[in-house]
C-alpha atoms as a PDB file:
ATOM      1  CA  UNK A   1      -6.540   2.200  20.399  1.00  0.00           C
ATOM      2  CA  UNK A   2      -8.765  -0.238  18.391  1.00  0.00           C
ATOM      3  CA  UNK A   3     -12.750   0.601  18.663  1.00  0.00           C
ATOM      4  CA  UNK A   4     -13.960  -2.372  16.662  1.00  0.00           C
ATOM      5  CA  UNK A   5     -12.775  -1.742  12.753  1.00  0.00           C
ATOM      6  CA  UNK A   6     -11.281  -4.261  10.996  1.00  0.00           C
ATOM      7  CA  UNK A   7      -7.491  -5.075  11.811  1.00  0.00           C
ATOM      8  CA  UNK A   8      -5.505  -4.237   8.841  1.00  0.00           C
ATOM      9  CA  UNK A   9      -2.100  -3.560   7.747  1.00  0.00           C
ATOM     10  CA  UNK A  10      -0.707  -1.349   5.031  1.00  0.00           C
ATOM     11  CA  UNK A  11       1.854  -0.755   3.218  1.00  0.00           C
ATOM     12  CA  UNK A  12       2.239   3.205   1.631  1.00  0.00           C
ATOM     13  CA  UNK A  13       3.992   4.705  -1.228  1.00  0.00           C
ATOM     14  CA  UNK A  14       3.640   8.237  -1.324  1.00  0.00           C
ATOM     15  CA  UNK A  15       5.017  10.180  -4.539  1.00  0.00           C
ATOM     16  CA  UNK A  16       5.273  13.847  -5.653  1.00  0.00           C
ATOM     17  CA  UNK A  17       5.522  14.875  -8.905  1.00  0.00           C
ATOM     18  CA  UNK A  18       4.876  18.465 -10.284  1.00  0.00           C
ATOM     19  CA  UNK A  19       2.933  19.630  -7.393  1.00  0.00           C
ATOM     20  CA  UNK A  20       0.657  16.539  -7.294  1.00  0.00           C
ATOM     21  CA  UNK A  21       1.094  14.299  -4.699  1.00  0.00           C
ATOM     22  CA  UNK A  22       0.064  10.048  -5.008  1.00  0.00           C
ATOM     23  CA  UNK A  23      -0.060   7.468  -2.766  1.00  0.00           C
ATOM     24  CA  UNK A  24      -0.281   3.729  -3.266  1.00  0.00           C
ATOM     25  CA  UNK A  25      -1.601   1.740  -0.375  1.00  0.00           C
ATOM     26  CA  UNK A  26      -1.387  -1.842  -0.043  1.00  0.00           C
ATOM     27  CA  UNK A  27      -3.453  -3.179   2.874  1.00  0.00           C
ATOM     28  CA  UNK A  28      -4.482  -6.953   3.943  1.00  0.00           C
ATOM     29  CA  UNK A  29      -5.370  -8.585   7.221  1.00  0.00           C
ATOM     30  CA  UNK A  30      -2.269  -9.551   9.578  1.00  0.00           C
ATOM     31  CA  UNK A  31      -2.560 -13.001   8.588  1.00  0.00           C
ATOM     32  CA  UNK A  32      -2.521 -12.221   4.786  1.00  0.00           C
ATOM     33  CA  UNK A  33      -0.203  -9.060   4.648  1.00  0.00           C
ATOM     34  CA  UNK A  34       3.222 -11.083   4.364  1.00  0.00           C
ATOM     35  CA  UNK A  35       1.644 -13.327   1.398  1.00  0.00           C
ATOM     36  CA  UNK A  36       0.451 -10.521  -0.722  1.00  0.00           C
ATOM     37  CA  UNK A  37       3.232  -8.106  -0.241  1.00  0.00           C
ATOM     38  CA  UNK A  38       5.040  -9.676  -3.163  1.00  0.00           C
ATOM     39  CA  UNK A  39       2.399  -8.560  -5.486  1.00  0.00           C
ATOM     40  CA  UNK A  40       2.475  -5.404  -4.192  1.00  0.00           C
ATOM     41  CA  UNK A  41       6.103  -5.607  -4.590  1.00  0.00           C
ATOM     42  CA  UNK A  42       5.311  -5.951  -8.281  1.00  0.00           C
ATOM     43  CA  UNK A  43       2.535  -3.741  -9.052  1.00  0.00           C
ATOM     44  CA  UNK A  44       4.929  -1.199  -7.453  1.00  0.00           C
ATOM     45  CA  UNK A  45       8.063  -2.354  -9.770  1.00  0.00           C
ATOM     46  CA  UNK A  46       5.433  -1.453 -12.978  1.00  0.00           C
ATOM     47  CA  UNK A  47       4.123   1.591 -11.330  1.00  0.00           C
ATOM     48  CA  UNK A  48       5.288   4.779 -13.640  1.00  0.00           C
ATOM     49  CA  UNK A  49       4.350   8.437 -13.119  1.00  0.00           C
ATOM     50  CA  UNK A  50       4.303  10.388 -16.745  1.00  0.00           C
END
């Protein structure tokens, strides 16, 4: 049910590692979301939990 926010979509990651739980979230407005999910595509490639 939208109230008025901002329209957004998002892309999540969620990761667990040793108890600790991490989430990457990748959000942009409907008309921009397709664009900029290949940078999020990469900054996810890179993305390394130690």
């Amino acid at each position: 049910r939208f109230w008025g926010e901002p329209l957004i979509q998002q892309r999540d990651l969620w990761a667990e590692r040793d108890g600790q739980v991490y989430v990457v979230s990748c959000r942009a407005s409907p008309s921009g979301f397709d664009g900029l999910m290949p940078l999020c595509d990469q900054i996810l490639a890179g993305l390394t939990l130690r």
